[in-house]
Protein backbone atom coordinates (compact mmCIF):
# COMPACT_ATOMS: atom_id res chain seq x y z
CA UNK A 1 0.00 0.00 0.00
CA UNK A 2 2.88 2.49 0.50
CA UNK A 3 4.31 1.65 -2.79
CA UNK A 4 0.75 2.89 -4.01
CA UNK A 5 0.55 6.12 -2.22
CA UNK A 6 4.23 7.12 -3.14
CA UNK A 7 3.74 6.33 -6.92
CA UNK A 8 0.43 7.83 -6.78
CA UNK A 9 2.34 11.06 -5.26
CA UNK A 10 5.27 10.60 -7.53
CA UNK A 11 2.60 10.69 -10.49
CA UNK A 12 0.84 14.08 -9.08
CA UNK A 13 4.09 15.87 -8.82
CA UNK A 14 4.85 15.25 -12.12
CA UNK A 15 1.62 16.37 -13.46
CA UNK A 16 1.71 19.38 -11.02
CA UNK A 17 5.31 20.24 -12.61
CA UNK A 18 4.27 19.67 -16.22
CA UNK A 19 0.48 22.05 -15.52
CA UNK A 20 3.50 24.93 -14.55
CA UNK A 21 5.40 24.89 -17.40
CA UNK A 22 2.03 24.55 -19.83
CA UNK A 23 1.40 27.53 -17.84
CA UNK A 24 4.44 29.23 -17.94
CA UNK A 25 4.98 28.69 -21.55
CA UNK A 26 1.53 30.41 -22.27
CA UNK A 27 2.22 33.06 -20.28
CA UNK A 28 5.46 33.90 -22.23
CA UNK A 29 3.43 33.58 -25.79
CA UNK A 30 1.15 35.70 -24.30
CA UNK A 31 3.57 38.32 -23.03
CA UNK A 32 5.51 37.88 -26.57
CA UNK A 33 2.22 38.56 -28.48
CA UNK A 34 1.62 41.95 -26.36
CA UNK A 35 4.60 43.18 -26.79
CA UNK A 36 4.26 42.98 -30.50
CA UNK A 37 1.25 45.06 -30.14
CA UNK A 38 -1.50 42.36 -30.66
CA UNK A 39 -4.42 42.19 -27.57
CA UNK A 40 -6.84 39.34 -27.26
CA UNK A 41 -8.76 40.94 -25.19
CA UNK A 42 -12.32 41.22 -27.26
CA UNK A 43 -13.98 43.74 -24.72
CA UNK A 44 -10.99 46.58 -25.67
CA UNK A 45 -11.58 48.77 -28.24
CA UNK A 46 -9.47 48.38 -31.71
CA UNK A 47 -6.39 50.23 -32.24
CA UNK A 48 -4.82 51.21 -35.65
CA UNK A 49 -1.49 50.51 -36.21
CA UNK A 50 -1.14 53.31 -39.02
CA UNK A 51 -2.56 56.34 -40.39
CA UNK A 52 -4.65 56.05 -43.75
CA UNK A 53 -5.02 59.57 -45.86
């Protein structure tokens, strides 16, 4: 039964660890995509990159 719990554990952890770096991975697309001026936010208004004349 202790070799059960502690591969059960073992097998959390490693989930736990592979949900951060999903997470962290997404959060640095994210970031990436901001900084190149592109928001996914749908309630903000539009922006225009340039002028038209």
């Amino acid at each position: 039964m202790a070799v059960l719990v502690t591969l059960l554990a073992v097998v959390v952890a490693l989930l736990a660890l592979l949900v951060a770096g999903v997470l962290r991975s997404h959060a640095e697309i994210l970031r990436s995509l901001h900084d190149l001026g592109v928001d996914l936010d749908p309630s903000l208004p539009k922006r225009t990159t340039g002028s038209r004349t």
